[in-house]
PDB file of N, CA and C in Angstrom:
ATOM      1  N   UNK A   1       0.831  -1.192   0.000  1.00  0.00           N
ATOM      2  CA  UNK A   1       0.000   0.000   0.000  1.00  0.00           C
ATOM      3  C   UNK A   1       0.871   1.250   0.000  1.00  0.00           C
ATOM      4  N   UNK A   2       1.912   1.696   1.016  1.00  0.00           N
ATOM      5  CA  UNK A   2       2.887   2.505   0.899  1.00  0.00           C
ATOM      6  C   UNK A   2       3.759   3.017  -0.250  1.00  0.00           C
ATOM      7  N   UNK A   3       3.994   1.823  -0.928  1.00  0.00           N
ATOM      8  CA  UNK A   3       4.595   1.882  -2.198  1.00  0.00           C
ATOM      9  C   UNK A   3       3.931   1.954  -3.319  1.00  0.00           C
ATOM     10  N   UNK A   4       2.638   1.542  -3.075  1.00  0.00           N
ATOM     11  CA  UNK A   4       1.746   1.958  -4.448  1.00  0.00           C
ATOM     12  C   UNK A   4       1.828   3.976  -3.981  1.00  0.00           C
ATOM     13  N   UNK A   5       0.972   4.182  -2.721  1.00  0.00           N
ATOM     14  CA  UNK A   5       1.099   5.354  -2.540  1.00  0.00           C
ATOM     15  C   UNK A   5       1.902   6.451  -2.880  1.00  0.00           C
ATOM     16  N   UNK A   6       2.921   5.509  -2.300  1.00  0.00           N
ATOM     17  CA  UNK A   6       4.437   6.505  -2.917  1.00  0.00           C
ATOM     18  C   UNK A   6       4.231   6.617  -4.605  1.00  0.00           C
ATOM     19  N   UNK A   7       4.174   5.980  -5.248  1.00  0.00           N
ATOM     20  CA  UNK A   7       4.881   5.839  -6.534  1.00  0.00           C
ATOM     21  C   UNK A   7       3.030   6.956  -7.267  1.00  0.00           C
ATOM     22  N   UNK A   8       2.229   6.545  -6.592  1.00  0.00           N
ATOM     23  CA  UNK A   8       0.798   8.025  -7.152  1.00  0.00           C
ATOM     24  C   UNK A   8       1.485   9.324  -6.774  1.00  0.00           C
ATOM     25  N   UNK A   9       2.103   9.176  -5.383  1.00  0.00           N
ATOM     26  CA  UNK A   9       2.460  10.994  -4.883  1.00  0.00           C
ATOM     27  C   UNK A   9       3.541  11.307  -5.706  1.00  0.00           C
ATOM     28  N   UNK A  10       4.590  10.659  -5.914  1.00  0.00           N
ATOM     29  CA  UNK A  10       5.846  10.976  -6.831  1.00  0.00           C
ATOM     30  C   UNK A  10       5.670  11.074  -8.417  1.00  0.00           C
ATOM     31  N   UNK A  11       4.416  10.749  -9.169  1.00  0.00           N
ATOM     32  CA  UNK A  11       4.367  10.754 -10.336  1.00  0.00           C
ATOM     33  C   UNK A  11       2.862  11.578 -10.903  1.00  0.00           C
ATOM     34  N   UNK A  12       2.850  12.548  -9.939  1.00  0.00           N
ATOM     35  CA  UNK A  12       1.724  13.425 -10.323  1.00  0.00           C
ATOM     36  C   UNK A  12       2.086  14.772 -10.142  1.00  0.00           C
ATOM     37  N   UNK A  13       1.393  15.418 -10.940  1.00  0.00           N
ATOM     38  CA  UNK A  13       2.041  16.806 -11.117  1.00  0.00           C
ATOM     39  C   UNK A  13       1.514  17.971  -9.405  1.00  0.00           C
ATOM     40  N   UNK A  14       0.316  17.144  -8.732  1.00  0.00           N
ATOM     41  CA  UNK A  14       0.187  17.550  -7.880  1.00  0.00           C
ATOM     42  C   UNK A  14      -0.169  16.718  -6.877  1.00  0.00           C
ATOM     43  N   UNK A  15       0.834  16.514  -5.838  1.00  0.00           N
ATOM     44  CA  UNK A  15       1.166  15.150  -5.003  1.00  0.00           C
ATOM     45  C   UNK A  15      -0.054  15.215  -4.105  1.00  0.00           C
ATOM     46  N   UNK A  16      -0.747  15.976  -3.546  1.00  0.00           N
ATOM     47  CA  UNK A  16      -1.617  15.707  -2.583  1.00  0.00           C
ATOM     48  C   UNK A  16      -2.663  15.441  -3.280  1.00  0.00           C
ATOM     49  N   UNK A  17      -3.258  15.146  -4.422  1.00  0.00           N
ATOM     50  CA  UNK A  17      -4.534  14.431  -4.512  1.00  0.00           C
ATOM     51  C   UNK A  17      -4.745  13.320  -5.349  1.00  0.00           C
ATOM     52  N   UNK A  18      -5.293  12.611  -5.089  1.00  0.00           N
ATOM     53  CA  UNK A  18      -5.599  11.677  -5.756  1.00  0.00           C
ATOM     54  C   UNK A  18      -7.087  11.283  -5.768  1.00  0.00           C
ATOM     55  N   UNK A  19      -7.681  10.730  -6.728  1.00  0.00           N
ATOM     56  CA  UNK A  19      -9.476  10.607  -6.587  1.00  0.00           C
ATOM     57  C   UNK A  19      -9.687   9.508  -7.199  1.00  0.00           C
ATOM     58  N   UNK A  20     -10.316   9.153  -7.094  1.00  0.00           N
ATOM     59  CA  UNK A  20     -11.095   7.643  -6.872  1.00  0.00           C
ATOM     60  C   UNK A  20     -12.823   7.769  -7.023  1.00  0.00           C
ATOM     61  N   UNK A  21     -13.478   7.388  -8.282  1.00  0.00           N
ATOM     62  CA  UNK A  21     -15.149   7.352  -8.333  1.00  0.00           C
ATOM     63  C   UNK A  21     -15.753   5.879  -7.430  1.00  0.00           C
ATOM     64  N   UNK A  22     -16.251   6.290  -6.359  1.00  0.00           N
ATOM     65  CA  UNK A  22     -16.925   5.012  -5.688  1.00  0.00           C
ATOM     66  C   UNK A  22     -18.032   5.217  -5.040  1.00  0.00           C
ATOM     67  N   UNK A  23     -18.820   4.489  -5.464  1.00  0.00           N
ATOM     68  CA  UNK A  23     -20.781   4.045  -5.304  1.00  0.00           C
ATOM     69  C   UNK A  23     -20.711   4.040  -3.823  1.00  0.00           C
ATOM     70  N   UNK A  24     -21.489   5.501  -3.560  1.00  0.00           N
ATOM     71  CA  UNK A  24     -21.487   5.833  -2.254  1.00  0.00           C
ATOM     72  C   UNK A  24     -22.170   5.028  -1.163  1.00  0.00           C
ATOM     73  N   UNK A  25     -22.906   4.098  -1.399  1.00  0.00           N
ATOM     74  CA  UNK A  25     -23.470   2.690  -0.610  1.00  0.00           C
ATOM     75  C   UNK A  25     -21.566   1.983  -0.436  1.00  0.00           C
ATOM     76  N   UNK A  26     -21.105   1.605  -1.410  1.00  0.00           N
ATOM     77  CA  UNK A  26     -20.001   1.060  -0.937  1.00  0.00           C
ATOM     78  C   UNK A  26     -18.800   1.455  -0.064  1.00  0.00           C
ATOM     79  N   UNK A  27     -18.905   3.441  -0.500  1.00  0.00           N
ATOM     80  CA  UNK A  27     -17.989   3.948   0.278  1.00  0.00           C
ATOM     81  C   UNK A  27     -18.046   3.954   2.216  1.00  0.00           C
ATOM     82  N   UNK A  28     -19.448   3.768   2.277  1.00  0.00           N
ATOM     83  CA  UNK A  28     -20.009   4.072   3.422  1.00  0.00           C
ATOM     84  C   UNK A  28     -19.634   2.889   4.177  1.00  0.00           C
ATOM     85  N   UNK A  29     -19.831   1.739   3.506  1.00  0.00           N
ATOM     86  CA  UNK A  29     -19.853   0.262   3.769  1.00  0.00           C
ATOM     87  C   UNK A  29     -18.095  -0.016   4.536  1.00  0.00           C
ATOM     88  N   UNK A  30     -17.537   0.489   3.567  1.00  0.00           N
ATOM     89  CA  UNK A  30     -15.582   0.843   3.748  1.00  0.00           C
ATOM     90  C   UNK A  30     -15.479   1.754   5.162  1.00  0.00           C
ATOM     91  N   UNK A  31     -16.159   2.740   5.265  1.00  0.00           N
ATOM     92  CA  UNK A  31     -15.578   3.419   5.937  1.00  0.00           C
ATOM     93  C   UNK A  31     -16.198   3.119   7.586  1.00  0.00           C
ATOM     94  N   UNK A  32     -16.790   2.202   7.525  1.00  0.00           N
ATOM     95  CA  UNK A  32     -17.487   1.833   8.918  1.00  0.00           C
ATOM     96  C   UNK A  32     -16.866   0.491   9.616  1.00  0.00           C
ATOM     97  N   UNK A  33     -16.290   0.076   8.518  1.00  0.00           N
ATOM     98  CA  UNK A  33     -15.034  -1.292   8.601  1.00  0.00           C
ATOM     99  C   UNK A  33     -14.228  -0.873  10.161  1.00  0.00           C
ATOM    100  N   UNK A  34     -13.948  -1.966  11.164  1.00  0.00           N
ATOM    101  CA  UNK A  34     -13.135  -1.519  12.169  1.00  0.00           C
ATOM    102  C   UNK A  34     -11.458  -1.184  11.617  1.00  0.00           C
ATOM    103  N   UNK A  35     -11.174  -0.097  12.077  1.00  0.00           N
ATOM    104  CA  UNK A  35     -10.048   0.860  12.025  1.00  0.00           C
ATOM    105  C   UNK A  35      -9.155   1.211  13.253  1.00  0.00           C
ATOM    106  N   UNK A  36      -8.266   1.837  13.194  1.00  0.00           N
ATOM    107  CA  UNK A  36      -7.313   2.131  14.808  1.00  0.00           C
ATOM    108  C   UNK A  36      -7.955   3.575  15.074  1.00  0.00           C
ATOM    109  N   UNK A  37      -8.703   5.054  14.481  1.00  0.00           N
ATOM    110  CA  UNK A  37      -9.518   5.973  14.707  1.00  0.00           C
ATOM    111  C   UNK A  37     -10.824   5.878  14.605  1.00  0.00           C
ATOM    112  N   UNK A  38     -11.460   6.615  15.368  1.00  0.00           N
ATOM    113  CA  UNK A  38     -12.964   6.892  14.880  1.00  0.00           C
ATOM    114  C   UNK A  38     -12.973   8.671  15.055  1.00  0.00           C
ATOM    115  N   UNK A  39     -13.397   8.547  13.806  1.00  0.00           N
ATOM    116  CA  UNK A  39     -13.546  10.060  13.041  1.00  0.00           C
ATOM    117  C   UNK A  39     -15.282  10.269  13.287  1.00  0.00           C
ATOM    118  N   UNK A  40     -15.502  11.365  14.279  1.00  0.00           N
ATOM    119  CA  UNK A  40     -16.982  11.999  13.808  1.00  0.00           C
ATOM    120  C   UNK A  40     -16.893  13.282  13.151  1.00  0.00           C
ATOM    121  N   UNK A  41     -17.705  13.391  12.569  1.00  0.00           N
ATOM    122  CA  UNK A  41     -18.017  15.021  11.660  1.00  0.00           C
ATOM    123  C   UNK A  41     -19.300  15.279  12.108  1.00  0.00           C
ATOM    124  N   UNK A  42     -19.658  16.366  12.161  1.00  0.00           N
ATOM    125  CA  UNK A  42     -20.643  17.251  12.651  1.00  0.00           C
ATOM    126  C   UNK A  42     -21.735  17.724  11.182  1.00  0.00           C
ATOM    127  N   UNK A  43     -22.211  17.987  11.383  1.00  0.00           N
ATOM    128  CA  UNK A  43     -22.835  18.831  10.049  1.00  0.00           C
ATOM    129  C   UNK A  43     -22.799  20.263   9.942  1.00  0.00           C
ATOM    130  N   UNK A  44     -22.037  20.948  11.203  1.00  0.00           N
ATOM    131  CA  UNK A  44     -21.710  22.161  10.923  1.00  0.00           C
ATOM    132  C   UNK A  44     -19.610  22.245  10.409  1.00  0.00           C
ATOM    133  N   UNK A  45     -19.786  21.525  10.386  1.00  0.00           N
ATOM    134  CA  UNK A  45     -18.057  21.072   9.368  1.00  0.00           C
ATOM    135  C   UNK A  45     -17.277  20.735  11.086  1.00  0.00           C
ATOM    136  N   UNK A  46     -17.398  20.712  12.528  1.00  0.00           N
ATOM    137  CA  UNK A  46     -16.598  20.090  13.074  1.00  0.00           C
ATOM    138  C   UNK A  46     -16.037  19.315  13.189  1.00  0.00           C
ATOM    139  N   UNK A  47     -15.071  18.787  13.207  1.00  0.00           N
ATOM    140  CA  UNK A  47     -14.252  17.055  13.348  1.00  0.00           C
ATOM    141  C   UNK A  47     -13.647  16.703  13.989  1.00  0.00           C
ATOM    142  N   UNK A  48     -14.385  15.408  15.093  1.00  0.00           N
ATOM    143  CA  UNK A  48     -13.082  14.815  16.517  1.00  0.00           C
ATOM    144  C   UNK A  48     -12.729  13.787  15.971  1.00  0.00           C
ATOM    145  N   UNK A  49     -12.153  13.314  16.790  1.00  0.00           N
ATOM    146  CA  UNK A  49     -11.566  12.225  16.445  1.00  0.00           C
ATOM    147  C   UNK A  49     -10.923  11.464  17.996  1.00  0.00           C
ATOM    148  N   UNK A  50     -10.750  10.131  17.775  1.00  0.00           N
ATOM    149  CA  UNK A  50     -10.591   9.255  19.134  1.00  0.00           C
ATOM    150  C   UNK A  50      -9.400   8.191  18.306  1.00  0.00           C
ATOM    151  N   UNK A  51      -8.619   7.876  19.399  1.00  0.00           N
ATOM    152  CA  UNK A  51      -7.721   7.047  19.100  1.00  0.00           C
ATOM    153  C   UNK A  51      -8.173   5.515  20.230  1.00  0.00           C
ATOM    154  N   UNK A  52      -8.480   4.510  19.355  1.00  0.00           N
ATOM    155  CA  UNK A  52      -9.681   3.092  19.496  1.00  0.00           C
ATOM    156  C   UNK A  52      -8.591   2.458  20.789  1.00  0.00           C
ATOM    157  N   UNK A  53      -7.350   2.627  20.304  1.00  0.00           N
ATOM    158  CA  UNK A  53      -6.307   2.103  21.334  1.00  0.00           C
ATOM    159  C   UNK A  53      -5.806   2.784  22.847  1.00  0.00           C
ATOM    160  N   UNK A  54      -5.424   3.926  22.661  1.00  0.00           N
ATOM    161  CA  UNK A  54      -5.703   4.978  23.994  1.00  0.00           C
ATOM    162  C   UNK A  54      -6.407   4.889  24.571  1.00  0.00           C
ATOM    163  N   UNK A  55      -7.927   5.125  23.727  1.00  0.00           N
ATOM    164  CA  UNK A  55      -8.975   5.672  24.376  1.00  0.00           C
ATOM    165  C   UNK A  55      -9.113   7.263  24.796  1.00  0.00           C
ATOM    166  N   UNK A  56      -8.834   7.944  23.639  1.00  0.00           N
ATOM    167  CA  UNK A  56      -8.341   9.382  23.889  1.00  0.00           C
ATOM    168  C   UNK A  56      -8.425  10.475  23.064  1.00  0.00           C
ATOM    169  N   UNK A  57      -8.925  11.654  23.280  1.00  0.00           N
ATOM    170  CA  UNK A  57      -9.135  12.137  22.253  1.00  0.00           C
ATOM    171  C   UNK A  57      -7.900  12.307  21.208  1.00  0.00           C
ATOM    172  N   UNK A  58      -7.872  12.535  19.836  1.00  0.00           N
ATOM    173  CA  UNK A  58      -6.563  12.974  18.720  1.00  0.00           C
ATOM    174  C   UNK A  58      -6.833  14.529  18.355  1.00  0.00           C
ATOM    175  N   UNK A  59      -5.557  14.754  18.319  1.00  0.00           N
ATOM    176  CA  UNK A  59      -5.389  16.154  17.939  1.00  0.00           C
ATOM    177  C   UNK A  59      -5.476  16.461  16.412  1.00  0.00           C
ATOM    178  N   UNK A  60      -6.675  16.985  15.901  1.00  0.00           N
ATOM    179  CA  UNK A  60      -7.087  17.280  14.472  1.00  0.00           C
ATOM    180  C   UNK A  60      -6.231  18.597  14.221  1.00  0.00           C
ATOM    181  N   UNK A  61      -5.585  18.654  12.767  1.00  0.00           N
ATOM    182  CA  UNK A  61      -4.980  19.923  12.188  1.00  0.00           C
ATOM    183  C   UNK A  61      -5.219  19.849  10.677  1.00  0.00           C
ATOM    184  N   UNK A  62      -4.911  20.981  10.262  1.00  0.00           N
ATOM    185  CA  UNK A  62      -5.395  20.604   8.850  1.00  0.00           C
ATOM    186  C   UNK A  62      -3.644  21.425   8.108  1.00  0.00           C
ATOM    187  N   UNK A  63      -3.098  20.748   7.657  1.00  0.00           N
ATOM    188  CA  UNK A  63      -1.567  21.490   6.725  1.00  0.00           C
ATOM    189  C   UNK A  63      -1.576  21.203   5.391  1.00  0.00           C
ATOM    190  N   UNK A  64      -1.664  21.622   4.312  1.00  0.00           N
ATOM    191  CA  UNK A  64      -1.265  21.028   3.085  1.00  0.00           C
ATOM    192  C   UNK A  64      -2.442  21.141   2.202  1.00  0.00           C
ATOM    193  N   UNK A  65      -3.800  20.903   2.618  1.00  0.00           N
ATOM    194  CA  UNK A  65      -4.469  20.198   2.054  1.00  0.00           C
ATOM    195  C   UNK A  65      -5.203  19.332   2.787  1.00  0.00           C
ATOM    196  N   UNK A  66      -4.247  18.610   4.141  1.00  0.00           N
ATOM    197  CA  UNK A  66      -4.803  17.208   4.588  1.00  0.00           C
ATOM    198  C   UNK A  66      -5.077  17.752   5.699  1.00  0.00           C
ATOM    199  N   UNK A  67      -6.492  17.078   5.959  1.00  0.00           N
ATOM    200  CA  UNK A  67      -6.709  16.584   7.442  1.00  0.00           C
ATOM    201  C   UNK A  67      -5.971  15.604   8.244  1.00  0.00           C
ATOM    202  N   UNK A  68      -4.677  15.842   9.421  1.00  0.00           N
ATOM    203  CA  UNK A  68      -4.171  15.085  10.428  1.00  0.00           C
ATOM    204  C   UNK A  68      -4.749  15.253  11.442  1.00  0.00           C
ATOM    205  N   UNK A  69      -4.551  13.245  11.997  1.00  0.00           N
ATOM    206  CA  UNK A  69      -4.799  13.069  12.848  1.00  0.00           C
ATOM    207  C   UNK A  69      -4.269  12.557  13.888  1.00  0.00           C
ATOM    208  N   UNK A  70      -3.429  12.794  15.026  1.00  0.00           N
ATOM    209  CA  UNK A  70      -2.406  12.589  15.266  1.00  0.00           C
ATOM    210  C   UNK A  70      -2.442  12.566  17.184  1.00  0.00           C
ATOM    211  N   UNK A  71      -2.204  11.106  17.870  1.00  0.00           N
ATOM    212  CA  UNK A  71      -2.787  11.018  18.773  1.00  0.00           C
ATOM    213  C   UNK A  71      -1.269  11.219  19.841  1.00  0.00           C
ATOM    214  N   UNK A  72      -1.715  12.113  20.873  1.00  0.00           N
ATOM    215  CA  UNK A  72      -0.637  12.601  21.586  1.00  0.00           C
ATOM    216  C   UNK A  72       0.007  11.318  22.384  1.00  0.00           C
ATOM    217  N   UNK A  73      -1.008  10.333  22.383  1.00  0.00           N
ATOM    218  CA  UNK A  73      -0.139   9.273  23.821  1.00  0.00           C
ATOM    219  C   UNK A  73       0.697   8.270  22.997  1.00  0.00           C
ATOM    220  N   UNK A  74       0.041   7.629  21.845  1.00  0.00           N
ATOM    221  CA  UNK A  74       0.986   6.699  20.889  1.00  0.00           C
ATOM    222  C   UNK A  74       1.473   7.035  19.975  1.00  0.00           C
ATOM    223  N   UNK A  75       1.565   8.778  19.609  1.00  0.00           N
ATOM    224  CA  UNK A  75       1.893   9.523  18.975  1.00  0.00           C
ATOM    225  C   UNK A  75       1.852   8.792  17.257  1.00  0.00           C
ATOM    226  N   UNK A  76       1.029   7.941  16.753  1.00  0.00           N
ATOM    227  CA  UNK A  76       0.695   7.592  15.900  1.00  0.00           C
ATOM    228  C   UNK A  76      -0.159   8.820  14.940  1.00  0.00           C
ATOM    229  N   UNK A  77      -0.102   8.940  13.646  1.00  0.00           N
ATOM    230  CA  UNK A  77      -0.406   9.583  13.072  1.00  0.00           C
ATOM    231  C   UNK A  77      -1.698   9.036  11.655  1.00  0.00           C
ATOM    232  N   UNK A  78      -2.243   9.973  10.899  1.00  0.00           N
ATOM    233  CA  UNK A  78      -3.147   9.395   9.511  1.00  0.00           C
ATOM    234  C   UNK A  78      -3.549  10.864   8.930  1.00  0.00           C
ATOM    235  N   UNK A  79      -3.883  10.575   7.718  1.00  0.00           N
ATOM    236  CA  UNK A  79      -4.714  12.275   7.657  1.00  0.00           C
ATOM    237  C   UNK A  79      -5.434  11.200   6.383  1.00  0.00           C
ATOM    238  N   UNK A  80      -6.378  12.325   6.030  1.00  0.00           N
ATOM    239  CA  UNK A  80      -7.201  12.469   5.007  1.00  0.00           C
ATOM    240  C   UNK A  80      -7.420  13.788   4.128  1.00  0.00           C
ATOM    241  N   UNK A  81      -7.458  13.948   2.761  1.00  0.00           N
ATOM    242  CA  UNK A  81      -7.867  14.967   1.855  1.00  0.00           C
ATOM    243  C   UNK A  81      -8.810  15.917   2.498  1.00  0.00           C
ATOM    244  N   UNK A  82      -8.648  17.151   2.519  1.00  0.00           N
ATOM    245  CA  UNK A  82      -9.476  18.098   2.842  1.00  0.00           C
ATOM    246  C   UNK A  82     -10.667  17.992   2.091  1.00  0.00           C
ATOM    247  N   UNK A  83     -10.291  17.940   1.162  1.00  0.00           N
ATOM    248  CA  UNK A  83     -11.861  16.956  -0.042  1.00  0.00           C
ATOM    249  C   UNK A  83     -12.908  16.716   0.611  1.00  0.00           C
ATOM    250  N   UNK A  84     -12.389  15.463   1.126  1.00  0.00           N
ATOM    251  CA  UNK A  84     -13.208  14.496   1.852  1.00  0.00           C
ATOM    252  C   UNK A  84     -14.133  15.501   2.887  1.00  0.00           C
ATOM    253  N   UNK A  85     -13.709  16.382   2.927  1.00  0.00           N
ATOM    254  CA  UNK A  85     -14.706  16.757   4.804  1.00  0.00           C
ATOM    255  C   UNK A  85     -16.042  17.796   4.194  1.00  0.00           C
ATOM    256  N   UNK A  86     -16.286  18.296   2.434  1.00  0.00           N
ATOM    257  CA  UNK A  86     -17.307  18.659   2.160  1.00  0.00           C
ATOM    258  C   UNK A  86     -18.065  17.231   1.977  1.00  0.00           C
ATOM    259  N   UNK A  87     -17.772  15.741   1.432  1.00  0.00           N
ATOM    260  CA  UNK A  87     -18.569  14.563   1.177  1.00  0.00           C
ATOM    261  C   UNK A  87     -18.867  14.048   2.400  1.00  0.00           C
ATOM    262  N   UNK A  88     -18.262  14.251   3.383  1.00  0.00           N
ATOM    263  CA  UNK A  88     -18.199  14.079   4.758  1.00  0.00           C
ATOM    264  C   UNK A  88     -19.613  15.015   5.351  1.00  0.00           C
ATOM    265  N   UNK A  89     -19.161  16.186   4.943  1.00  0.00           N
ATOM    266  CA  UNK A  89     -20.352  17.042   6.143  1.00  0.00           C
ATOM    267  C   UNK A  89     -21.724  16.736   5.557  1.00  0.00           C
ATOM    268  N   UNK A  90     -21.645  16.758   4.131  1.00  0.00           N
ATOM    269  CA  UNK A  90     -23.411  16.100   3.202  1.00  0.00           C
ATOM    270  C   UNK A  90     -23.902  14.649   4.348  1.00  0.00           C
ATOM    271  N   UNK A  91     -22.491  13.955   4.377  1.00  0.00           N
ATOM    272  CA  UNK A  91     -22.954  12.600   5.238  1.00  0.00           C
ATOM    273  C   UNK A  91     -23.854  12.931   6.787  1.00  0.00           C
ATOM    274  N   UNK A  92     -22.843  13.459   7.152  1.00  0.00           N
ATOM    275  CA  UNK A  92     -23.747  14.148   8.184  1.00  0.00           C
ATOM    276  C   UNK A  92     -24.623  15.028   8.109  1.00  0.00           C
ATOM    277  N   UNK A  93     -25.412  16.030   7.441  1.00  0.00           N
ATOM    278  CA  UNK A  93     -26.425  16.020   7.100  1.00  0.00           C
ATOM    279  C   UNK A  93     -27.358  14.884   6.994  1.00  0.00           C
ATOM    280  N   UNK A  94     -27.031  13.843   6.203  1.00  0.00           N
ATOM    281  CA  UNK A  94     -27.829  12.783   6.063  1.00  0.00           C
ATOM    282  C   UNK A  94     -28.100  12.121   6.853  1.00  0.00           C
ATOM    283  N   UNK A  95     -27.337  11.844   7.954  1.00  0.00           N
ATOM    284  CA  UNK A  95     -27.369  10.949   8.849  1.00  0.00           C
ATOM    285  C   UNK A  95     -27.997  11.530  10.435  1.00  0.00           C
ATOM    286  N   UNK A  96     -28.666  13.112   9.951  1.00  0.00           N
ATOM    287  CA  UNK A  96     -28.845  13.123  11.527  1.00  0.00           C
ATOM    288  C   UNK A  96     -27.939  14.484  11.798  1.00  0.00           C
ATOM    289  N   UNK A  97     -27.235  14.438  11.478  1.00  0.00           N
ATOM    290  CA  UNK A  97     -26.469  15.779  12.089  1.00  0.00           C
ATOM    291  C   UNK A  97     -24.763  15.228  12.312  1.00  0.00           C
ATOM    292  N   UNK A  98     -24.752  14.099  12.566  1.00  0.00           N
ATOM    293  CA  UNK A  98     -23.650  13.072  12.738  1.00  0.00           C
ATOM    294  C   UNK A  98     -23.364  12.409  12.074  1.00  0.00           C
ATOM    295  N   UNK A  99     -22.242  12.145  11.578  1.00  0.00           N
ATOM    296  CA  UNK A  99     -21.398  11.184  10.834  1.00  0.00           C
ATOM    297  C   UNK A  99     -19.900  10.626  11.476  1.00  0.00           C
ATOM    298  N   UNK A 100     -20.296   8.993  11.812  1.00  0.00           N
ATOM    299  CA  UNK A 100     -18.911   8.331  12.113  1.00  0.00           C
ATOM    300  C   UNK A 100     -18.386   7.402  11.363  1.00  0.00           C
ATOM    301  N   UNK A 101     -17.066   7.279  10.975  1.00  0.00           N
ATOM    302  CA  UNK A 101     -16.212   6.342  10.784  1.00  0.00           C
ATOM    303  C   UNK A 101     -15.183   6.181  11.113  1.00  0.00           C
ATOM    304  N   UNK A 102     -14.439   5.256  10.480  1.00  0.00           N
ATOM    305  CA  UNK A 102     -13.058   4.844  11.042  1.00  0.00           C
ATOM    306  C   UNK A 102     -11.628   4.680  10.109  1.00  0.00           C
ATOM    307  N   UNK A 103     -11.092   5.524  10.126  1.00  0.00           N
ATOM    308  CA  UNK A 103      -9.550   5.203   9.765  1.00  0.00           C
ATOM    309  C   UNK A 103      -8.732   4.720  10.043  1.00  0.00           C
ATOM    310  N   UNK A 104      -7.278   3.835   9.194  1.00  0.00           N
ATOM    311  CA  UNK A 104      -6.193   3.188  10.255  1.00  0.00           C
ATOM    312  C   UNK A 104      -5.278   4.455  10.205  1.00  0.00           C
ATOM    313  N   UNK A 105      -3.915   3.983  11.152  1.00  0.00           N
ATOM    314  CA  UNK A 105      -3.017   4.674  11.390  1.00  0.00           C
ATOM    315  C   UNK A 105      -1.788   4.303  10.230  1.00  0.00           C
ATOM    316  N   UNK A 106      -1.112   5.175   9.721  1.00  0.00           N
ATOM    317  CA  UNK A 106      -0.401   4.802   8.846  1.00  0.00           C
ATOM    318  C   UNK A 106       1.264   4.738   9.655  1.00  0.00           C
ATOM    319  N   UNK A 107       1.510   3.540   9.444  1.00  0.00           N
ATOM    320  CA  UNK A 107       2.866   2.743  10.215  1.00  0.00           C
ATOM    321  C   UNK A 107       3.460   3.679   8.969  1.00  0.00           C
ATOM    322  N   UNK A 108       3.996   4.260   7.805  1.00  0.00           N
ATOM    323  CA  UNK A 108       5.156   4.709   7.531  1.00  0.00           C
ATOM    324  C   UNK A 108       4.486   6.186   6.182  1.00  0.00           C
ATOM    325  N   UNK A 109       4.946   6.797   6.664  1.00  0.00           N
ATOM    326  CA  UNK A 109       4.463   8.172   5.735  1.00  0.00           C
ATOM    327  C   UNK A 109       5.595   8.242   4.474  1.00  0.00           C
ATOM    328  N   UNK A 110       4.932   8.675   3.177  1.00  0.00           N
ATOM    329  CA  UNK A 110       5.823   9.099   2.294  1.00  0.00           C
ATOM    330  C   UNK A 110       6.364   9.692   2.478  1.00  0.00           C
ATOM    331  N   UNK A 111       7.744   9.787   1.542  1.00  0.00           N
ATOM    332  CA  UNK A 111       8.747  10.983   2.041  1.00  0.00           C
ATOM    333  C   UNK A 111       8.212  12.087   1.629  1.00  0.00           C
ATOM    334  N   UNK A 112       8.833  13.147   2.596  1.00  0.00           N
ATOM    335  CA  UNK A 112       8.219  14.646   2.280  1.00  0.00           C
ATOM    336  C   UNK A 112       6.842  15.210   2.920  1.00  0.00           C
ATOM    337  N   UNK A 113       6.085  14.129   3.088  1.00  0.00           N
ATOM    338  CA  UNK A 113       4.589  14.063   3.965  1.00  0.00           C
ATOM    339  C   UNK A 113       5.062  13.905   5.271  1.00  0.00           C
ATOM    340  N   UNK A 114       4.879  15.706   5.561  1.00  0.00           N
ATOM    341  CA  UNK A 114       5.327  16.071   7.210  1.00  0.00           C
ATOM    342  C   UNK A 114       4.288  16.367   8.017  1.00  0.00           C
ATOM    343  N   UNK A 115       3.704  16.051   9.127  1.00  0.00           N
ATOM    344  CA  UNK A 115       2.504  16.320   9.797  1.00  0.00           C
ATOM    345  C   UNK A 115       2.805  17.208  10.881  1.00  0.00           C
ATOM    346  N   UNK A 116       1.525  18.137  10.872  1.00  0.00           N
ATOM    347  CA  UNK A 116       1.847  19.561  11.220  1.00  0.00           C
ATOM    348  C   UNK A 116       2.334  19.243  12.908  1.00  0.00           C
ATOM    349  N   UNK A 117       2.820  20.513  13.333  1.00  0.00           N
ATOM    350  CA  UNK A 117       3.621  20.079  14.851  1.00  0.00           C
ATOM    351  C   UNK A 117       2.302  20.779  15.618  1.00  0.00           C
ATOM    352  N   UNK A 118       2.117  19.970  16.752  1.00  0.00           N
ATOM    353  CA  UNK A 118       0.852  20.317  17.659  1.00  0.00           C
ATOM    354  C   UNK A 118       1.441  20.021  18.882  1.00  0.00           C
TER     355      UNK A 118
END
């Protein structure tokens, strides 16, 4: 996965995005899969986040483009596309006002992908 990653960020003229068309029944289906975070979004664009292993809240920042998520006790890190948090807040709309899922933690970051200091 890292190395596919790497080799999309190094061979695009603009390294932070990448997009993907997927049948939003399936995306939903993916993103509720157990993960090492649970990400809620608000429907007024807020976003916490919990680290599943701590038990603790993660410190959200946004640098680049990306949403990090980055948990102070196992100091483990992940982010996501800023993208994502307008398809995100529609979700929550839809859902109530709330929207949760779950992300893993990424064991090794591309080079050059620095996460902001908090």
């Amino acid at each position: 996965m890292i190395s596919w990653l790497k080799n999309k960020l190094l061979n695009r003229k603009d390294p932070r995005v990448i997009t993907k068309s997927v049948p939003l029944e399936a995306l939903i289906e993916k993103m509720k899969e157990q993960k090492d975070i649970i990400v809620t979004i608000c429907s007024d664009g807020v976003v916490a986040a919990e680290c599943k292993d701590c038990k603790c809240s993660i410190n959200v920042s946004s640098k680049d483009g990306l949403i990090w998520y980055m948990c102070g006790s196992c100091k483990r890190s992940s982010f996501n596309p800023e993208e994502n948090l307008t398809r995100d807040i529609k979700l929550a709309n839809q859902f109530g006002g709330k929207f949760e899922y779950e992300i893993f933690y990424f064991k090794e970051l591309p080079p050059g992908l620095v996460p902001p200091n908090i």
